[in-house]
C-alpha atoms as a PDB file:
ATOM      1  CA  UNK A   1     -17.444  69.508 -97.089  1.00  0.00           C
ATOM      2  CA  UNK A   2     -15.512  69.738-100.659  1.00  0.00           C
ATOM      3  CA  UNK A   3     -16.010  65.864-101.037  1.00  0.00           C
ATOM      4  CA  UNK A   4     -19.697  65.923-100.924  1.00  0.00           C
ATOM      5  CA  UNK A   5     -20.857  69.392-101.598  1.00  0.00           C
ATOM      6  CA  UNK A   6     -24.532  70.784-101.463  1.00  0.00           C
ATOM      7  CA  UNK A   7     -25.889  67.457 -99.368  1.00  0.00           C
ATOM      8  CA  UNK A   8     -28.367  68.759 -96.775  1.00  0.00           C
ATOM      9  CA  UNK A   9     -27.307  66.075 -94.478  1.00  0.00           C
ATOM     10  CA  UNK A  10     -23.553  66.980 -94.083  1.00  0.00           C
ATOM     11  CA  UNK A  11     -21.030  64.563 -93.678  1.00  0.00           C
ATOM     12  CA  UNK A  12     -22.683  62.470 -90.739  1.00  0.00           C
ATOM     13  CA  UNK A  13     -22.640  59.613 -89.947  1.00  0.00           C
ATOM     14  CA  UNK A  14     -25.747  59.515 -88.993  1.00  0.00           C
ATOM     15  CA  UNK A  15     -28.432  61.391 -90.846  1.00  0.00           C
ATOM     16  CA  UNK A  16     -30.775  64.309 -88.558  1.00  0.00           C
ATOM     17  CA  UNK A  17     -33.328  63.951 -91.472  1.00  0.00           C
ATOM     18  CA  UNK A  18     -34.046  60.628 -92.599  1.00  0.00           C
ATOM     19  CA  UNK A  19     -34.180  58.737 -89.429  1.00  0.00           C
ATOM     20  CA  UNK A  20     -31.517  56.350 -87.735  1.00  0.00           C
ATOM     21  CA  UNK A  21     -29.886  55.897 -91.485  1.00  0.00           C
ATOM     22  CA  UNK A  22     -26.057  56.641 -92.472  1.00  0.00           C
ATOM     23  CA  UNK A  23     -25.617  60.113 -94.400  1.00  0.00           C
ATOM     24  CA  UNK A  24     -24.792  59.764 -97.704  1.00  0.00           C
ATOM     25  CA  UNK A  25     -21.961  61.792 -97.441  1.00  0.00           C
ATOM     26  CA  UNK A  26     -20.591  59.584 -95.179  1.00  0.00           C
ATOM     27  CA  UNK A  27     -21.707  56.675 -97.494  1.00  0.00           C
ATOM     28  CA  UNK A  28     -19.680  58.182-100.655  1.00  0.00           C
ATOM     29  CA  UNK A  29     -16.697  58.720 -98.731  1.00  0.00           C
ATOM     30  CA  UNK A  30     -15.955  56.486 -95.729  1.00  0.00           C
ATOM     31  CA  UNK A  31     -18.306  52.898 -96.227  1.00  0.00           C
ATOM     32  CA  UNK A  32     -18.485  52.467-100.116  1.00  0.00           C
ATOM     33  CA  UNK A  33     -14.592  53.684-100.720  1.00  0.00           C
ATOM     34  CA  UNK A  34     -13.657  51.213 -97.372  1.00  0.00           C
ATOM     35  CA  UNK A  35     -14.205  47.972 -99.263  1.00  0.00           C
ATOM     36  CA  UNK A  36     -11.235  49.219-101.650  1.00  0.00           C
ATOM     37  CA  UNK A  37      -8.854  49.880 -98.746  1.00  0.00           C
ATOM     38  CA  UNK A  38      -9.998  46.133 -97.333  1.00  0.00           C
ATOM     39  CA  UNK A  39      -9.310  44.782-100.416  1.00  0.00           C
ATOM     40  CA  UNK A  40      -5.943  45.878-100.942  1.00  0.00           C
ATOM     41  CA  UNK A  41      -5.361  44.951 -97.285  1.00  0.00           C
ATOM     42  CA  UNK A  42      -6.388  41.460 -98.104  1.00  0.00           C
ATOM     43  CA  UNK A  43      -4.441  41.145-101.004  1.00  0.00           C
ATOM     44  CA  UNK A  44      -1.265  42.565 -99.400  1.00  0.00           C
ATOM     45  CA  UNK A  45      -1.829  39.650 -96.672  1.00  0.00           C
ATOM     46  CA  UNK A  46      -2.417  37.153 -99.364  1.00  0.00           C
ATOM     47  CA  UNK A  47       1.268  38.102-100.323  1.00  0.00           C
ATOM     48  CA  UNK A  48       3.126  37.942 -97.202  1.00  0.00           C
ATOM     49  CA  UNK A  49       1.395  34.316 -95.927  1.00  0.00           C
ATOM     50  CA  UNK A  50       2.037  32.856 -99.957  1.00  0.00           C
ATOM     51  CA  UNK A  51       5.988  34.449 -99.259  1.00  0.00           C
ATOM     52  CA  UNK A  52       6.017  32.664 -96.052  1.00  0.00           C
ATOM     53  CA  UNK A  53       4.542  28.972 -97.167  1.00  0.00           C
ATOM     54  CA  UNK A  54       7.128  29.277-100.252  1.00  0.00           C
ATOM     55  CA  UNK A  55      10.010  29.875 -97.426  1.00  0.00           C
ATOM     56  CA  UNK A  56       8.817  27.097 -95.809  1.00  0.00           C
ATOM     57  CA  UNK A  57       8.512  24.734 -98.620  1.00  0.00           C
ATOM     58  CA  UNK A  58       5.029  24.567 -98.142  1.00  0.00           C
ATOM     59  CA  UNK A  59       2.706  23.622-100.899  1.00  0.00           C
ATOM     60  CA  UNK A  60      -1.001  24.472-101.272  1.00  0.00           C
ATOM     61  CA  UNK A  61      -1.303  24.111-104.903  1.00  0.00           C
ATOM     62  CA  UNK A  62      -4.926  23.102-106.587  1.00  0.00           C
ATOM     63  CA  UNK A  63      -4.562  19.439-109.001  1.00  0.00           C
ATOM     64  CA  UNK A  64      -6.036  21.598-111.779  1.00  0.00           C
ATOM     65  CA  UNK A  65      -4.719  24.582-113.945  1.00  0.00           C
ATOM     66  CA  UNK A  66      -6.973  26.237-116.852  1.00  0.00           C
ATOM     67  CA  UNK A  67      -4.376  25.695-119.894  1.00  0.00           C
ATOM     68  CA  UNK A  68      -6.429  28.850-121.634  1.00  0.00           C
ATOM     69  CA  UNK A  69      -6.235  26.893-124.528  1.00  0.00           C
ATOM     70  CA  UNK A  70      -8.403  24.433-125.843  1.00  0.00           C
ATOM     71  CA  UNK A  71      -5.683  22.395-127.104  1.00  0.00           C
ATOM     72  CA  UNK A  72      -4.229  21.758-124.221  1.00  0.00           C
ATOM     73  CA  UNK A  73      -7.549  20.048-122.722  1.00  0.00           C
ATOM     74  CA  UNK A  74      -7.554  18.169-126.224  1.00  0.00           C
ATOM     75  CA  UNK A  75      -3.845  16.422-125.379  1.00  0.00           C
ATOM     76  CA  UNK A  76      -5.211  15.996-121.706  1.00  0.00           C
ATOM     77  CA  UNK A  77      -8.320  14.638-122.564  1.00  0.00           C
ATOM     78  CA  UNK A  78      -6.584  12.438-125.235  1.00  0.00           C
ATOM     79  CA  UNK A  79      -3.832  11.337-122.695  1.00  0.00           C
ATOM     80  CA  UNK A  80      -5.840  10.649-120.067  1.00  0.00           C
ATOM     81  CA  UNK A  81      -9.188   9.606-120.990  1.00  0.00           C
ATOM     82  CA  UNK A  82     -11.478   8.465-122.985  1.00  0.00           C
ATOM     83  CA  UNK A  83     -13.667   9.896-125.803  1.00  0.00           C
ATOM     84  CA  UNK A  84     -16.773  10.888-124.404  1.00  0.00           C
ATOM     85  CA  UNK A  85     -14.219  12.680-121.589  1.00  0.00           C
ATOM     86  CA  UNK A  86     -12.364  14.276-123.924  1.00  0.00           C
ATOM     87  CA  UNK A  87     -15.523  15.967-125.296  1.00  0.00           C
ATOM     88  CA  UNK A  88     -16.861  16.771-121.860  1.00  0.00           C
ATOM     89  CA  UNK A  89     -13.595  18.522-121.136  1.00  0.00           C
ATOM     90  CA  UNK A  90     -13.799  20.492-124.449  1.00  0.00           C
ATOM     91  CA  UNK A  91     -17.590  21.369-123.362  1.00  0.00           C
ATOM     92  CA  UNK A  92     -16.178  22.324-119.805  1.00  0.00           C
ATOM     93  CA  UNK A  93     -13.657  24.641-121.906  1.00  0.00           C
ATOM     94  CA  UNK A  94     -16.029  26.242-123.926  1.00  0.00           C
ATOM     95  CA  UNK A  95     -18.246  26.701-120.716  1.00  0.00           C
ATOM     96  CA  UNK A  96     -15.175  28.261-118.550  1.00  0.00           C
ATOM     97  CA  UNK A  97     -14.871  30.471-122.034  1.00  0.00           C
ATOM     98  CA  UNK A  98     -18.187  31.570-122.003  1.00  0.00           C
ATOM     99  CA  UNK A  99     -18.453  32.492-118.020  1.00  0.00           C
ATOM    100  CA  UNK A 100     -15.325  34.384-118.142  1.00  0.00           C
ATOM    101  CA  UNK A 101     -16.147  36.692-121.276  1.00  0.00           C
ATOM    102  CA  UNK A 102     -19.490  37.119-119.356  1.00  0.00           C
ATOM    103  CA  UNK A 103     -17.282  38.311-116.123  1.00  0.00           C
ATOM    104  CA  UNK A 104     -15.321  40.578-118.103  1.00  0.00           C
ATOM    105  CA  UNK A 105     -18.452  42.198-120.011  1.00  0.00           C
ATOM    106  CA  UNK A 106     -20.353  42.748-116.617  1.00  0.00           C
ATOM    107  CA  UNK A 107     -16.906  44.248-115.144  1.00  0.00           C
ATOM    108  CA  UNK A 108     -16.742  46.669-118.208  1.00  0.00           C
ATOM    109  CA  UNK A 109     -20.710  46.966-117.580  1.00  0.00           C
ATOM    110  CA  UNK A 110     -19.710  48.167-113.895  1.00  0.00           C
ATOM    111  CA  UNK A 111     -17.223  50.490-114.143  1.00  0.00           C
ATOM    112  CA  UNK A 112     -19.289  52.247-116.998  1.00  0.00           C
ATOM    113  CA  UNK A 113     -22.289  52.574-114.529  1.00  0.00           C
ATOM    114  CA  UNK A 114     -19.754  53.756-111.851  1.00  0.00           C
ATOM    115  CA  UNK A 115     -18.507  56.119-114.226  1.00  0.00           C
ATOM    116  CA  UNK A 116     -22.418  57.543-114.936  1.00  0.00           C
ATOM    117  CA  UNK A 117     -23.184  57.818-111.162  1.00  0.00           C
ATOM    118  CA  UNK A 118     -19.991  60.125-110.820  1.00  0.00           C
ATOM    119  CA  UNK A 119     -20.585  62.316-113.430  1.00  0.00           C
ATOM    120  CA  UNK A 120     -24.250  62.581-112.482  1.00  0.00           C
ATOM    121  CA  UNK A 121     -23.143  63.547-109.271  1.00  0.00           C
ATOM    122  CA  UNK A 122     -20.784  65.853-110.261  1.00  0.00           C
ATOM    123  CA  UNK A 123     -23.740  67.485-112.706  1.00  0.00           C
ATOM    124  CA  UNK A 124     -25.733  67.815-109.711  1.00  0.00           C
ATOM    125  CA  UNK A 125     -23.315  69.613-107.496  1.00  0.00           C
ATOM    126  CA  UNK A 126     -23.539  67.106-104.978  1.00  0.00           C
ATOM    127  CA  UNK A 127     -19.527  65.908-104.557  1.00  0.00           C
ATOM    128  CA  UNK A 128     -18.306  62.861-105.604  1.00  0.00           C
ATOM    129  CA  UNK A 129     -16.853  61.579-102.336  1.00  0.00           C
ATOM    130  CA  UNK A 130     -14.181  58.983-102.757  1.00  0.00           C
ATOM    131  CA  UNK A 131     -15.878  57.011-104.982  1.00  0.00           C
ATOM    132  CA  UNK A 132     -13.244  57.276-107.442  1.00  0.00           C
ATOM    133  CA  UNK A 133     -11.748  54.588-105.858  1.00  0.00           C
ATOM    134  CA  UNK A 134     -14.018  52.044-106.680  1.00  0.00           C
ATOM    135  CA  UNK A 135     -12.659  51.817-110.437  1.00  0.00           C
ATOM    136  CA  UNK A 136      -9.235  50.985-108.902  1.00  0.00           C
ATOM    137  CA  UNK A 137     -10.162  47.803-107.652  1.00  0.00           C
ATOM    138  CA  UNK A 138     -12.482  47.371-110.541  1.00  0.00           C
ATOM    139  CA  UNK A 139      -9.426  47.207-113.004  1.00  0.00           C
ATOM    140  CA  UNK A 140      -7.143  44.991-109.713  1.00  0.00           C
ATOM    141  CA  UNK A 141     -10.083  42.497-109.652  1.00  0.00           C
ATOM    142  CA  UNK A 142      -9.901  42.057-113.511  1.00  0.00           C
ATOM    143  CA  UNK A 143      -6.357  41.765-113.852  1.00  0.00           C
ATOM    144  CA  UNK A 144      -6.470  39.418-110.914  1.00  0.00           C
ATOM    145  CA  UNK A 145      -8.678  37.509-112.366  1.00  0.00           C
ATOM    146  CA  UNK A 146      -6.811  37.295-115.754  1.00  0.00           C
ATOM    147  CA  UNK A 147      -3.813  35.887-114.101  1.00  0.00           C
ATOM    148  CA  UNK A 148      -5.874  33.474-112.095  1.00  0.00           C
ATOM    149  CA  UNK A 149      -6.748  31.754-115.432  1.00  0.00           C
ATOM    150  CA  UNK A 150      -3.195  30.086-115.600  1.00  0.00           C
ATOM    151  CA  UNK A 151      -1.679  30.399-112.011  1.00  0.00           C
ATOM    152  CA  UNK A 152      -1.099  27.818-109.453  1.00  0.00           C
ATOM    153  CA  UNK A 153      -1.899  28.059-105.906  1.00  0.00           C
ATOM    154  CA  UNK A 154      -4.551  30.806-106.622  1.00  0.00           C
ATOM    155  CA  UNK A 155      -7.307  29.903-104.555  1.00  0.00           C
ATOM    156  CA  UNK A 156      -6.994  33.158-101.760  1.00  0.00           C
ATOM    157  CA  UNK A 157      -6.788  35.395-103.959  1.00  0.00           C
ATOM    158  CA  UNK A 158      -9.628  34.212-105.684  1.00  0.00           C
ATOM    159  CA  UNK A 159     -12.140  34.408-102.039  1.00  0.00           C
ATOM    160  CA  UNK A 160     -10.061  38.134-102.101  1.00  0.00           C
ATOM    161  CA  UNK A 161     -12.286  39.077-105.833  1.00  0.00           C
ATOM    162  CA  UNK A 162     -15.018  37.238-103.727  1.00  0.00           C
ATOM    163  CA  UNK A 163     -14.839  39.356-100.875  1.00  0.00           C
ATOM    164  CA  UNK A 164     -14.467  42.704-102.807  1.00  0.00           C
ATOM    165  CA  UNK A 165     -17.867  41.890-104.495  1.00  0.00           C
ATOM    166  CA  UNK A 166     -19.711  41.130-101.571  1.00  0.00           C
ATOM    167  CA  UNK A 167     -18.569  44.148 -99.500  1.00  0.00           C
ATOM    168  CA  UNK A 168     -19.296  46.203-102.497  1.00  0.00           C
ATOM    169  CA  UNK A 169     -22.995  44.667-103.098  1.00  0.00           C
ATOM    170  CA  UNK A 170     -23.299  44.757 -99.269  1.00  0.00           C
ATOM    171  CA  UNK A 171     -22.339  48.792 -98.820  1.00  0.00           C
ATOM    172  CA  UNK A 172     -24.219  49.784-101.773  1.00  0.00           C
ATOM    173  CA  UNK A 173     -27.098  47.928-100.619  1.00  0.00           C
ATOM    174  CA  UNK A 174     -26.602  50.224 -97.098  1.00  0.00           C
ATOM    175  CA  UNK A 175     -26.736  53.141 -99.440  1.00  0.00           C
ATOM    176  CA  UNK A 176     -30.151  51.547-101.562  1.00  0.00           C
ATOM    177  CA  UNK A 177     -31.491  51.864 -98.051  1.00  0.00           C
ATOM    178  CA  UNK A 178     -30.556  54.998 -97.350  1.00  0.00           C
ATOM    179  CA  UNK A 179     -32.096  56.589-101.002  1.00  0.00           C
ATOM    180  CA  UNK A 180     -35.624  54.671-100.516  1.00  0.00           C
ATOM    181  CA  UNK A 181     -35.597  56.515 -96.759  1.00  0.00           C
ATOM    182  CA  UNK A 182     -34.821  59.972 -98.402  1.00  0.00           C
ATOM    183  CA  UNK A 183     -37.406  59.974-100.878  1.00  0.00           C
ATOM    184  CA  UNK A 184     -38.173  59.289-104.384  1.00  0.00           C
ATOM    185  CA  UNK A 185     -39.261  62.331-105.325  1.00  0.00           C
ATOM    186  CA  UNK A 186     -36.399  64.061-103.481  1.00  0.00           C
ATOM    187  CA  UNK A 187     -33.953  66.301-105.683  1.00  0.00           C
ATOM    188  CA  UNK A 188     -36.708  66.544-108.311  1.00  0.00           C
ATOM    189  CA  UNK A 189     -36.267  68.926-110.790  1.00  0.00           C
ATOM    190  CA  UNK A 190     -31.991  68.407-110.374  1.00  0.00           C
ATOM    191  CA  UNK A 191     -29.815  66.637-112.929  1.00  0.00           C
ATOM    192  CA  UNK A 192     -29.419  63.321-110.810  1.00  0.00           C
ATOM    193  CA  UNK A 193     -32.916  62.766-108.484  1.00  0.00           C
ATOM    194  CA  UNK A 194     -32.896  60.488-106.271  1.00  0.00           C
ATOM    195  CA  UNK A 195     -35.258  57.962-108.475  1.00  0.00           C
ATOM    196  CA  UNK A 196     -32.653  57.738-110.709  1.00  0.00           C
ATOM    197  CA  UNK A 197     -29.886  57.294-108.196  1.00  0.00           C
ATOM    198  CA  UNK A 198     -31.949  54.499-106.495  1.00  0.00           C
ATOM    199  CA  UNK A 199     -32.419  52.723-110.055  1.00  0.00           C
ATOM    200  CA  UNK A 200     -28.182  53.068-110.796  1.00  0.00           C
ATOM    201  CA  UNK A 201     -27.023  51.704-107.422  1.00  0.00           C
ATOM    202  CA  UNK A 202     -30.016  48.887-108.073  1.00  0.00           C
ATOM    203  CA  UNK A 203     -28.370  48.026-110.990  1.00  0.00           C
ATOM    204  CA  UNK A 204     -24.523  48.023-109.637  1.00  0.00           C
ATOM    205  CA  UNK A 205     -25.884  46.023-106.620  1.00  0.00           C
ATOM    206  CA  UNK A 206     -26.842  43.180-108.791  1.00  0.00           C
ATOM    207  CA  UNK A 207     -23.843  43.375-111.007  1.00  0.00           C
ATOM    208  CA  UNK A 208     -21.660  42.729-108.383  1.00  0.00           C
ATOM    209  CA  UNK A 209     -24.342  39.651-107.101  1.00  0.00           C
ATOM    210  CA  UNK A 210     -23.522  38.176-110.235  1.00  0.00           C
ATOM    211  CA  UNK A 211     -19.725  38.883-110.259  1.00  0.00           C
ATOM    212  CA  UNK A 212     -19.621  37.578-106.875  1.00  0.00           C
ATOM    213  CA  UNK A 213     -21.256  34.324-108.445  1.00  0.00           C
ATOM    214  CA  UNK A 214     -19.047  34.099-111.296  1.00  0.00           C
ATOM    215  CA  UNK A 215     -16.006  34.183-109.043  1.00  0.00           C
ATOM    216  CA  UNK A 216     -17.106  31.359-107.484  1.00  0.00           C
ATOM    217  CA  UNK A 217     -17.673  29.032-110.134  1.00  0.00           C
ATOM    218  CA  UNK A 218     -14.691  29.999-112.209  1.00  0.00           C
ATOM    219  CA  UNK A 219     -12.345  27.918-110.484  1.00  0.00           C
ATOM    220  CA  UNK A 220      -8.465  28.141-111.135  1.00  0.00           C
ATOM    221  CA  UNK A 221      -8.184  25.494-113.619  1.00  0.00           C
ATOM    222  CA  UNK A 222      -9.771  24.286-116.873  1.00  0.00           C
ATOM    223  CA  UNK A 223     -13.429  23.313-114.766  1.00  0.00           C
ATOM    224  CA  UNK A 224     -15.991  24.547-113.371  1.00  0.00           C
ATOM    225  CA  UNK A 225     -18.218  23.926-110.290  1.00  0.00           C
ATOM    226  CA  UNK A 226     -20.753  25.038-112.235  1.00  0.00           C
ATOM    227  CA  UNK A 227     -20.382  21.737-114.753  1.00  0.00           C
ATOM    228  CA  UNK A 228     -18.685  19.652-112.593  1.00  0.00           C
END
């Protein structure tokens, strides 16, 4: 199969070698790429149920907005509280600040390790699959995020990011599985073994842990559960 070239396995699902495991041509082109296709799914129903509350007059709109400036929880601090709040607000601000560059850097940190798996793959002869997909909702889920800093009613589409980064830590956990099962001193000798694939999908799996964590605690507004 073009998509996964040179894989003793074939396309699967289920592998004849490894035991009762999924192939992982099968994994690279049907299970990891599926958790894109569910999360535009998601976010395309996110859409028509916000179009149908708004027809509706129906309002589900959170009490709190992030300003994105720190000025603006200075006047709200100053208008409607006192001193020591105002200065836990700024020290919420500078905390929401500091988790969101941290969300962006591990997002840049992902799609760069994405990118190395591919190419290593591609080195190796083995096919890429479909896992070119993965960087499209990588670079939805950021700009999602960005406009989730300053937008009302945003909650669902923030538990969509949420969902995307379990599925993904959950499928590439699948694939961890399969790896261990096919060996570490499989492909030895080959420009991506399978020790090294095993140690790249460890790290992406726990990247998206945290970004899954981060999504929850960066709420759509100025706090954060995390300092609440």
């Amino acid at each position: 199969m073009p998509l996964c070239s040179n894989r003793p396995e074939g396309f699967g699902p289920l592998s004849h070698l490894y035991g009762r495991s999924l192939t992982s041509c099968f994994l690279d082109t049907v299970l990891v790429p599926l958790c894109t296709w569910l999360y535009f799914l998601s976010l395309g129903a996110i859409y028509i149920l916000s179009i149908r509350f708004k027809s509706h007059g129906q309002s589900h709109a959170p009490r709190e907005m992030w300003s994105g400036t720190f000025e603006n929880i200075e006047l709200h601090a100053s208008n409607t509280a006192t001193r020591s709040k105002a200065k836990l607000l700024r020290t919420r601000g500078r905390l929401y600040l500091i988790y969101t560059v941290l969300y962006y850097l591990l997002l840049l940190a992902q799609f760069l390790m994405c990118v190395l798996e591919i190419v290593r793959l591609s080195l190796a002869q083995l096919g890429i699959g479909l896992l070119p997909f993965i960087f499209v909702s990588l670079v939805v889920a950021g700009l999602l995020r960005y406009m989730l800093m300053s937008k009302r009613g945003a909650q669902p589409w923030r538990w969509a990011n949420l969902g995307l980064w379990i599925a993904l830590a959950v499928t590439n956990s699948v694939k961890l599985s399969q790896e261990v099962k096919e060996g570490i001193n499989s492909r030895k000798g080959t420009k991506y073994p399978v020790v090294d694939e095993i140690t790249d999908v460890s790290v992406m799996i726990g990247v998206y842990v945290i970004l899954g964590i981060l999504e929850i605690f960066l709420r759509d507004g100025h706090e954060s559960s995390l300092i609440s």
